[in-house]
C-alpha atoms as a PDB file:
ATOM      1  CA  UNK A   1     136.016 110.187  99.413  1.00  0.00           C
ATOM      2  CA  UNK A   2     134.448 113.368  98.934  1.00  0.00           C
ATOM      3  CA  UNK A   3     137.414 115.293 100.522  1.00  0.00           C
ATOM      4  CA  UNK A   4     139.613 113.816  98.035  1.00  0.00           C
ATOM      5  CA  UNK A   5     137.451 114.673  95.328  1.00  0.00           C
ATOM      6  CA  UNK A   6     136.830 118.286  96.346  1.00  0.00           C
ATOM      7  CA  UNK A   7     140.858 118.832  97.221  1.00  0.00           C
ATOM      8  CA  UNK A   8     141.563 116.697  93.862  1.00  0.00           C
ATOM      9  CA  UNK A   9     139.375 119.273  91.456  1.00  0.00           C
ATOM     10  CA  UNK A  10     140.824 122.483  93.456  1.00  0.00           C
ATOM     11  CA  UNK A  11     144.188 121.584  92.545  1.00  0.00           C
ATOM     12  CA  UNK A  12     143.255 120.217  89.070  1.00  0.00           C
ATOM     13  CA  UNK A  13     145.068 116.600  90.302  1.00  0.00           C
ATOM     14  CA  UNK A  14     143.185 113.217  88.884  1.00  0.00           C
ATOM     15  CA  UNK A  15     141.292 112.053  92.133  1.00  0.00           C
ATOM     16  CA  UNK A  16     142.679 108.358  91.404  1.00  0.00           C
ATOM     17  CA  UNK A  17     146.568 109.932  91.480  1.00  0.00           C
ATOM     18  CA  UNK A  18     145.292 111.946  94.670  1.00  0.00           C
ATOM     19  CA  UNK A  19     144.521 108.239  96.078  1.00  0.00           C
ATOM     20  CA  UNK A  20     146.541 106.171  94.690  1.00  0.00           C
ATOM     21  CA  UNK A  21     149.180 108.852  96.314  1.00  0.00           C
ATOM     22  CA  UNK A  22     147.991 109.116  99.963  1.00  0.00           C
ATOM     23  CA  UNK A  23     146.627 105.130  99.517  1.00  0.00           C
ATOM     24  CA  UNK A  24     149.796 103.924 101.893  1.00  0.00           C
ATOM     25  CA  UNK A  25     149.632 106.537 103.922  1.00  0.00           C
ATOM     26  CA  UNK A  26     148.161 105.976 107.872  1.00  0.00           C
ATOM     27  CA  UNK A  27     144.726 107.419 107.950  1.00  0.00           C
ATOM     28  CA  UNK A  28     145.980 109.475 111.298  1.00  0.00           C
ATOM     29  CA  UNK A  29     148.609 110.654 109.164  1.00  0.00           C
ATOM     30  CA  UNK A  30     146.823 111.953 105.768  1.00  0.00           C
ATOM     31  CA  UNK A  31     146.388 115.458 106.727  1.00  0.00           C
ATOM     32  CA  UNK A  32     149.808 116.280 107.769  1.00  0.00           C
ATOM     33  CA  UNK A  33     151.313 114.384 104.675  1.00  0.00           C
ATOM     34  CA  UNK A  34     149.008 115.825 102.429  1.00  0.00           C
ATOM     35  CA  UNK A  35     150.860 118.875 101.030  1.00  0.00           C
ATOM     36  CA  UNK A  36     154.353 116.708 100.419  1.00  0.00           C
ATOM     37  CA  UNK A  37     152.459 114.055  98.690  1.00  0.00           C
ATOM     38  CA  UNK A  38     150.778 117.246  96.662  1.00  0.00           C
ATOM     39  CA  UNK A  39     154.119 118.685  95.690  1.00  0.00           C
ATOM     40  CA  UNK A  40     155.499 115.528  94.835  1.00  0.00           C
ATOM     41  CA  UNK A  41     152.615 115.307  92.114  1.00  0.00           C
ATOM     42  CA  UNK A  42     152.505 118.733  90.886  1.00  0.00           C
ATOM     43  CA  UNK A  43     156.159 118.238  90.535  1.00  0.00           C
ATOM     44  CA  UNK A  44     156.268 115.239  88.714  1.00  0.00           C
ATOM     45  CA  UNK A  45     153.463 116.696  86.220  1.00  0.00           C
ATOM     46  CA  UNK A  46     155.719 119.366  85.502  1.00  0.00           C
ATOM     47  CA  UNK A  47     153.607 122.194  87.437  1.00  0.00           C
ATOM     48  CA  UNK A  48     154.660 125.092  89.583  1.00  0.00           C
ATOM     49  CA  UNK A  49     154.739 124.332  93.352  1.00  0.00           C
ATOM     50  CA  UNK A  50     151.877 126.461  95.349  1.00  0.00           C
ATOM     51  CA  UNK A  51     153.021 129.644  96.720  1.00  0.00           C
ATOM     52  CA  UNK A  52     153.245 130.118 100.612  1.00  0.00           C
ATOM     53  CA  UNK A  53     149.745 131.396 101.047  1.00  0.00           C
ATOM     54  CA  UNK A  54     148.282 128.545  98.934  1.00  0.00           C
ATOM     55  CA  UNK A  55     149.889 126.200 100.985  1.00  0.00           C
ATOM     56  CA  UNK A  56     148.454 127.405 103.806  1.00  0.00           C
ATOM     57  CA  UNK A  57     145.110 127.276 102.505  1.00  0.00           C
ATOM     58  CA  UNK A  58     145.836 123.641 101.714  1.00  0.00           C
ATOM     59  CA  UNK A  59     147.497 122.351 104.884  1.00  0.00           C
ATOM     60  CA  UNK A  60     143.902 123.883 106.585  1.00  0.00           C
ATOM     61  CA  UNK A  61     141.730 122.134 104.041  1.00  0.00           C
ATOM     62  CA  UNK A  62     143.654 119.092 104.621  1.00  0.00           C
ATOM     63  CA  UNK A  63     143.333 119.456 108.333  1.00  0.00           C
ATOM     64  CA  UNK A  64     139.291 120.105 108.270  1.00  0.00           C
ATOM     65  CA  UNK A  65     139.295 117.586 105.615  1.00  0.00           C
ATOM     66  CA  UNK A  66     141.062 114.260 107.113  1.00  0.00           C
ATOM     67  CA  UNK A  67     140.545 115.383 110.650  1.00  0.00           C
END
C-alpha cells in the first residue's frame, strides 16, 4: 500500500484512482502494467503523458516497487 501511495503522490494521481486502476490487475502483473494503466489516467485527466526519461524512471520504480 505504501508503494501505491508513494508512486500515487509522485505523479500527483489520487491513490484510490491509482487502485481502483491496477485493482483487476494480477499481482505478478502490476509492475509491468503499471505505466499503461498510468497513461491511461493522466490521459483521461487531461494531463501531458511523461516524457521518455520519466517513463523510465517509472517503469524502475514500478519494478522495485511491485517486485
Amino acid at each position: 500500500m505504501a508503494a501505491y501511495r508513494t508512486l500515487a503522490t509522485a505523479l500527483a494521481i489520487d491513490v484510490e484512482v491509482l487502485w481502483r486502476t491496477l485493482w483487476l490487475v494480477p499481482a505478478g502483473l502490476v509492475s509491468e502494467a503499471f505505466l499503461p494503466y498510468v497513461e491511461h489516467i493522466l490521459e483521461a485527466q487531461g494531463r501531458q503523458l511523461p516524457g521518455q526519461p520519466q517513463r523510465d524512471r517509472l517503469v524502475m520504480l514500478a519494478r522495485r516497487s511491485f517486485s
